[in-house]
C-alpha atoms as a PDB file:
ATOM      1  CA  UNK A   1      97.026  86.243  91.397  1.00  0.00           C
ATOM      2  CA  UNK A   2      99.369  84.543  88.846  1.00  0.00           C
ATOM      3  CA  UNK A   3     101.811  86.851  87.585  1.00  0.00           C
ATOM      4  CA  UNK A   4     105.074  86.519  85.383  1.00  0.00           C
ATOM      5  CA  UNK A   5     107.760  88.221  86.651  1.00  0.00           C
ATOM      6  CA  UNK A   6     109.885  90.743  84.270  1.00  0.00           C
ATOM      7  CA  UNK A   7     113.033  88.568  83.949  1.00  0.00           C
ATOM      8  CA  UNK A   8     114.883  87.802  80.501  1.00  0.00           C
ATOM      9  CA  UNK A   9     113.084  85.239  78.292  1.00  0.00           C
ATOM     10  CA  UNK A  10     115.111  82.529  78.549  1.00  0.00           C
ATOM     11  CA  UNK A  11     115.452  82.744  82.634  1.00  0.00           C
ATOM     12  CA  UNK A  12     111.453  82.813  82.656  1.00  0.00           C
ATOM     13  CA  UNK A  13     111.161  79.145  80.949  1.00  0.00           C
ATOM     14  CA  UNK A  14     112.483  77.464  83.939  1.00  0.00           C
ATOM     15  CA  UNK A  15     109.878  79.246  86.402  1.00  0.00           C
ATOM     16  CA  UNK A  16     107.254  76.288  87.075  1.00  0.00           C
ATOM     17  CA  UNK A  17     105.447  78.717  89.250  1.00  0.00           C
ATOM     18  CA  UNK A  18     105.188  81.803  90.568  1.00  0.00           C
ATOM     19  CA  UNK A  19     102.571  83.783  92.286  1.00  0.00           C
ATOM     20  CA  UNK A  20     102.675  87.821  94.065  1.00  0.00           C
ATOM     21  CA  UNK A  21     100.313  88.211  96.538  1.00  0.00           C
ATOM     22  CA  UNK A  22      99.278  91.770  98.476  1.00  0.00           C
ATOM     23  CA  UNK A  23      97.581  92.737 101.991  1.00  0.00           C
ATOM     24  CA  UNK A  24      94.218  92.561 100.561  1.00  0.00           C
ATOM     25  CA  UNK A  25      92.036  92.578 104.467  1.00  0.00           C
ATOM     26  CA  UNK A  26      90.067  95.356 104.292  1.00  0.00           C
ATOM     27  CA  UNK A  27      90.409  95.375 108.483  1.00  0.00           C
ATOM     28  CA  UNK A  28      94.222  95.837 107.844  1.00  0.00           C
ATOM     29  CA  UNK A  29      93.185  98.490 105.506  1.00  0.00           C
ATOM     30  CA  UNK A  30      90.446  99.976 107.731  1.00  0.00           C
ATOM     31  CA  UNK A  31      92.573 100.666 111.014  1.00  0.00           C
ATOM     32  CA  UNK A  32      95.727 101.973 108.582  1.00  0.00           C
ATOM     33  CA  UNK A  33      93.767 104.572 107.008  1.00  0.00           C
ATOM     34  CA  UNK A  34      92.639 104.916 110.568  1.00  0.00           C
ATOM     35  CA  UNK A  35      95.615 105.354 111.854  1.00  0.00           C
ATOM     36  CA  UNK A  36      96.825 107.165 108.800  1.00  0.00           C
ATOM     37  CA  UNK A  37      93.941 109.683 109.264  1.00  0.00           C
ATOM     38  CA  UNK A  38      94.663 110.091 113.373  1.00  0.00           C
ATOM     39  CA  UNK A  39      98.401 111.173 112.283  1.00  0.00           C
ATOM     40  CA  UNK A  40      97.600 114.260 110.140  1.00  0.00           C
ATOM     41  CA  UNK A  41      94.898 115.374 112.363  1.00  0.00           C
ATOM     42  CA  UNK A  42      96.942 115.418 115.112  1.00  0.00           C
ATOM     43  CA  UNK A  43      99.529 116.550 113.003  1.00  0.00           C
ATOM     44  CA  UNK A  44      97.472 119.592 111.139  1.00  0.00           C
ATOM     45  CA  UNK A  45      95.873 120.656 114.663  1.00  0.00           C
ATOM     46  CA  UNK A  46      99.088 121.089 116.089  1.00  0.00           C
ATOM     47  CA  UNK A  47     100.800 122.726 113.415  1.00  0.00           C
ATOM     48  CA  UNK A  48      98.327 124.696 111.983  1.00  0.00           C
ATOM     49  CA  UNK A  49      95.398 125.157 114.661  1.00  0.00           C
ATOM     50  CA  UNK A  50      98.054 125.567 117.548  1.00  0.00           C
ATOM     51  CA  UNK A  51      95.720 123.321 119.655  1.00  0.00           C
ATOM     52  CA  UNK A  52      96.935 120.728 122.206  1.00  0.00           C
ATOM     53  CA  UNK A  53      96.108 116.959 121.915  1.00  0.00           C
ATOM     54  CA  UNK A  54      95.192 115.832 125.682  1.00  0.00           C
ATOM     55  CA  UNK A  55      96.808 116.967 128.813  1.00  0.00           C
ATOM     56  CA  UNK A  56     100.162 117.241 127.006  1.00  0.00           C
ATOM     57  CA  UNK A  57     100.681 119.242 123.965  1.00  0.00           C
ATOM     58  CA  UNK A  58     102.782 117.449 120.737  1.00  0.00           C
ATOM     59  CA  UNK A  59     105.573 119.065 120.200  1.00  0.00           C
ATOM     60  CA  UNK A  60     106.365 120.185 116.643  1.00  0.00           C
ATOM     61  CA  UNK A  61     109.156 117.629 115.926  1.00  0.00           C
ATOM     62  CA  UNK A  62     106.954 114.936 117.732  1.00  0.00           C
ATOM     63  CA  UNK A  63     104.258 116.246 115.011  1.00  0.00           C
ATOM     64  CA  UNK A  64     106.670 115.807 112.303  1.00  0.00           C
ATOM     65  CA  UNK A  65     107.907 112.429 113.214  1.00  0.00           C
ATOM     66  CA  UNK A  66     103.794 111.321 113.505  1.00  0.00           C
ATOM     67  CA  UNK A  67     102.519 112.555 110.042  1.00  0.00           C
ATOM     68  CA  UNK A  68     106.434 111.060 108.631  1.00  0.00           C
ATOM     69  CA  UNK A  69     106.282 107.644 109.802  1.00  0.00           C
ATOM     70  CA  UNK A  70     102.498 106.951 110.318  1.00  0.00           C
ATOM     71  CA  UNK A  71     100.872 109.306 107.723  1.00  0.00           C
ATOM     72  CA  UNK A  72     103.110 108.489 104.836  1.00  0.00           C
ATOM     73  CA  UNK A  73     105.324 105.743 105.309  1.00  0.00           C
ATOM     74  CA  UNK A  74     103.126 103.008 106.793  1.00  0.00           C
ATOM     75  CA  UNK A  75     100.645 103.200 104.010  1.00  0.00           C
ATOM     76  CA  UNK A  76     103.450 103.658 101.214  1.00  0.00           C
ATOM     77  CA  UNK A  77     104.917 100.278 103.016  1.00  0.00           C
ATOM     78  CA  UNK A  78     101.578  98.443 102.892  1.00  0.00           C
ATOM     79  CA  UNK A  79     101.217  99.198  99.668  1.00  0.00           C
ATOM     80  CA  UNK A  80     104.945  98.091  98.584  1.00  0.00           C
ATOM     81  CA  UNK A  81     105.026  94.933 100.297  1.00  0.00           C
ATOM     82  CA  UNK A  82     103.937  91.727  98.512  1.00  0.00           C
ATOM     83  CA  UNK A  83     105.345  88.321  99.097  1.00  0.00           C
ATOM     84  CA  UNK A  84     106.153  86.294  95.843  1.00  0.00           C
ATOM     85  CA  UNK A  85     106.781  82.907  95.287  1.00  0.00           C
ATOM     86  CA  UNK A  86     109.054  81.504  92.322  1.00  0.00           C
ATOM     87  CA  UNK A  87     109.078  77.681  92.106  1.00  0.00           C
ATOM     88  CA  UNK A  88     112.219  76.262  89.549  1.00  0.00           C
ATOM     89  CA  UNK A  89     113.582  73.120  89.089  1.00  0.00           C
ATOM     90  CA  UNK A  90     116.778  74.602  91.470  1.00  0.00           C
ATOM     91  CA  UNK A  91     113.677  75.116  94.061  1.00  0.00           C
ATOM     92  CA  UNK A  92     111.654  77.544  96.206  1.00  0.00           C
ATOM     93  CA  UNK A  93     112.204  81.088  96.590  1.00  0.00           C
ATOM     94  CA  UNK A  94     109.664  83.536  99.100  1.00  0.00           C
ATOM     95  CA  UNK A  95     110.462  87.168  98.454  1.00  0.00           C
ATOM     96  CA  UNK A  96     108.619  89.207 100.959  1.00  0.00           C
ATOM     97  CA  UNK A  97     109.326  92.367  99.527  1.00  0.00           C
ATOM     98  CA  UNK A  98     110.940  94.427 101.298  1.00  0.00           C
ATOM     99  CA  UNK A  99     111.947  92.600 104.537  1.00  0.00           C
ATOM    100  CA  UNK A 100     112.933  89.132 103.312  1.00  0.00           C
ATOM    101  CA  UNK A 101     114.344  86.662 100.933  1.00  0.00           C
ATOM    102  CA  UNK A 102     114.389  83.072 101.092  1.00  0.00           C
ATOM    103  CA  UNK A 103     115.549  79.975  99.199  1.00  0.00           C
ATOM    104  CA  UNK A 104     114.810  76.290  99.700  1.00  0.00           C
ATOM    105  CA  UNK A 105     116.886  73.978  97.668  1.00  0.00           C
ATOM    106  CA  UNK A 106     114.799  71.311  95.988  1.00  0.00           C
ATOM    107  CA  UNK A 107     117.356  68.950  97.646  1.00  0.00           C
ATOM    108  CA  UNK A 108     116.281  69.998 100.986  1.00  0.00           C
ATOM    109  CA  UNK A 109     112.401  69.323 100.274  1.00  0.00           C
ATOM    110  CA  UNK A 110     110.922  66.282 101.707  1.00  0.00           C
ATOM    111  CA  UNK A 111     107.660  66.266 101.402  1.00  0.00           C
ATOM    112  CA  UNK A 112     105.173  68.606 100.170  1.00  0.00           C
ATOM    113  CA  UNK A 113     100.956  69.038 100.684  1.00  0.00           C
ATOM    114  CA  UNK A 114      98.673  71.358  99.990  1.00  0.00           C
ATOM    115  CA  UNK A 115      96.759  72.347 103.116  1.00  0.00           C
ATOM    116  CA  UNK A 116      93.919  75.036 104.945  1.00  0.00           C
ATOM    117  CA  UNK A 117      95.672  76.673 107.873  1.00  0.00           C
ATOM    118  CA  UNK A 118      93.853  79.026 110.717  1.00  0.00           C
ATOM    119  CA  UNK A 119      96.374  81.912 110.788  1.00  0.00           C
ATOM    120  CA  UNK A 120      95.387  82.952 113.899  1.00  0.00           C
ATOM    121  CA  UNK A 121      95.019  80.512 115.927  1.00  0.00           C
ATOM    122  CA  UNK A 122      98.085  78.455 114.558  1.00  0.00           C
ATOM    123  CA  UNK A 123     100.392  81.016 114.183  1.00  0.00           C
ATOM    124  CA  UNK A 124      99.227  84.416 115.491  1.00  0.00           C
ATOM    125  CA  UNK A 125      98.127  85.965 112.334  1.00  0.00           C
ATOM    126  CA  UNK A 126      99.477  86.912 108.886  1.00  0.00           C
ATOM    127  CA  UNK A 127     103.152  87.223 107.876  1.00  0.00           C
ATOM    128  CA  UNK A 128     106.723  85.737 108.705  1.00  0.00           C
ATOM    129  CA  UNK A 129     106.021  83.720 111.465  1.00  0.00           C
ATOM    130  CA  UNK A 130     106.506  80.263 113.586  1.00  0.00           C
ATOM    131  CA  UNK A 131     104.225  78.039 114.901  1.00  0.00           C
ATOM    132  CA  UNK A 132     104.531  74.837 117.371  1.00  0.00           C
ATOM    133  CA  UNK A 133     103.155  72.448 115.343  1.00  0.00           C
ATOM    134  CA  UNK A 134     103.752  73.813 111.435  1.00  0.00           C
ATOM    135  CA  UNK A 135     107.331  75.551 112.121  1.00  0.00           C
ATOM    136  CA  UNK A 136     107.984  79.000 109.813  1.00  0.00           C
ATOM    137  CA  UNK A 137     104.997  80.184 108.106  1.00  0.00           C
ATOM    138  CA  UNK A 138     105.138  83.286 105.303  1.00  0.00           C
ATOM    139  CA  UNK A 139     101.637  84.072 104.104  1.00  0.00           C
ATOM    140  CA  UNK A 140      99.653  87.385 102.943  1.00  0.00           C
ATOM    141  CA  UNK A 141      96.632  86.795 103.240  1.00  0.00           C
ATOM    142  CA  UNK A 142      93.859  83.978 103.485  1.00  0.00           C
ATOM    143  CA  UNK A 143      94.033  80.284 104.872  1.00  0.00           C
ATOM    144  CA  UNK A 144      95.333  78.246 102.025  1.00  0.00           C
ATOM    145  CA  UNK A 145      99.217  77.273 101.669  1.00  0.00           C
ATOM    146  CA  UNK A 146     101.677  74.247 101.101  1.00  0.00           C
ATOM    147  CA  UNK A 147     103.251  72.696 103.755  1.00  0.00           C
ATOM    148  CA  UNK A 148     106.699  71.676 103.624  1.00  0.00           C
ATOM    149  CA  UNK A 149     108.611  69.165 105.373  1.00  0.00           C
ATOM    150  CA  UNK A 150     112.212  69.570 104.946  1.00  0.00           C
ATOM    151  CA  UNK A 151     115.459  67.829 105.279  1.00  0.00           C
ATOM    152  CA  UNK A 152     115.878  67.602 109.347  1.00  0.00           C
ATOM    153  CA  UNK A 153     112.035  67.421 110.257  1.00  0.00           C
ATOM    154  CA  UNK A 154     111.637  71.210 110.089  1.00  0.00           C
ATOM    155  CA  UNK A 155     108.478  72.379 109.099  1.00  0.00           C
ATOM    156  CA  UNK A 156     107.428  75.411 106.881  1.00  0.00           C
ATOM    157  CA  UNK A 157     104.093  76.601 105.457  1.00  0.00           C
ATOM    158  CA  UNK A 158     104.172  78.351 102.670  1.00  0.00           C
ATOM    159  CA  UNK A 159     100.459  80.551 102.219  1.00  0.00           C
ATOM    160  CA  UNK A 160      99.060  80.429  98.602  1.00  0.00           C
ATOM    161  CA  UNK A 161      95.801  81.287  96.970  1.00  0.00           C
ATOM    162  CA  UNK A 162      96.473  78.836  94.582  1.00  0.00           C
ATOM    163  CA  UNK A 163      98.085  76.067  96.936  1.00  0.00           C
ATOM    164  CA  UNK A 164      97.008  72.794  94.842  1.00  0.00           C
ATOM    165  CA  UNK A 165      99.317  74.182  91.666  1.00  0.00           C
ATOM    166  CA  UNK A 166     101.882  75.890  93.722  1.00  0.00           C
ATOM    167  CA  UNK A 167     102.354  71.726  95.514  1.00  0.00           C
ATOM    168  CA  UNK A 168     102.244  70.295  92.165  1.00  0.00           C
ATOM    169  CA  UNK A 169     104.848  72.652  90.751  1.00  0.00           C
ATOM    170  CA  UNK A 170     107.312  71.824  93.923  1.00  0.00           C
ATOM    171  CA  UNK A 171     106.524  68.055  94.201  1.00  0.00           C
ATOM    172  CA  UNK A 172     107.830  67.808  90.451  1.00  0.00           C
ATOM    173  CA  UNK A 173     111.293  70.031  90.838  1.00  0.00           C
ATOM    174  CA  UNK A 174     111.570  67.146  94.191  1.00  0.00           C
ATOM    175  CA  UNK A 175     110.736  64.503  91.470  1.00  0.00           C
ATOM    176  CA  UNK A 176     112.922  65.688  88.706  1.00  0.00           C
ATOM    177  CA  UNK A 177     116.225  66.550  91.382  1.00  0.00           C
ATOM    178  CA  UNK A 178     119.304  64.309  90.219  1.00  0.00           C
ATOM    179  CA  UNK A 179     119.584  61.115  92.182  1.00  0.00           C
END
């Protein structure tokens, strides 16, 4: 999903790209709200039905902490975090909100390709991440990305569901950088 971002007018004319993306696996989604679900049963049963979960009963502030942290603040996180991507002629910037911020100098950009990825297998899954053979990976969701190689031989995979725009928009900030 292409999105503009709500910045002034005139900072918005130097965005070449930019693109939000959101946990859209419905797995992710399935064992949250599974999770989710788990955390206010145990946490209703042991507040309000008095009865004991397993050998060992939850204590009330055990309870609490539960329903706080898995019943309302995982899913509020899910839902808050996105990772964005804002190419400019200065360079690349990966926002994955709320955890992380990042900013690759055009400068520092050797070479850039669009590419398919296996998340899994290459780099354990979804998220921030490193891998042996493709270096730092951010990605959401799918298999798609841009892989960069930057100043020094590090590697760094950027994931994209639009990954043949979001390598054209980079390769021409590296084209258009001052000599």
């Amino acid at each position: 999903m292409r999105r503009r971002s709500k910045m002034p007018q005139h900072l918005t004319k130097t965005i070449r790209f930019q693109e939000t993306q959101r946990v859209r696996q419905w797995w992710i989604w399935f064992m949250v709200l599974a999770a989710v679900a788990f955390a206010w049963w145990t946490f209703l049963s042991t507040l309000v039905g008095g009865v004991s979960q397993g050998t060992e009963s939850v204590s009330d502030k055990s309870a609490w902490v539960i329903v706080i942290l898995v019943g309302m603040l995982l899913p509020v996180f899910l839902l808050a975090a996105r990772m964005t991507t804002t190419v400019t002629p200065e360079g690349v910037t990966i926002i994955y909100f709320p955890l992380y911020r990042r900013h690759i100098k055009s400068h520092e950009i050797k070479t850039c390709s669009a590419c398919v990825y296996r998340p899994i297998r290459d780099f354990g899954g979804w998220g921030i991440r490193w891998g042996f053979r493709r270096g730092m990976v951010y990605s959401v969701s799918g298999n798609q990305g841009v892989q960069l190689e930057l100043a020094g031989g590090k590697k760094l995979l950027i994931g994209s569901q639009e990954p043949e725009a979001l390598a054209r928009a980079i390769a021409g900030c590296v084209a258009d950088r001052p000599a």
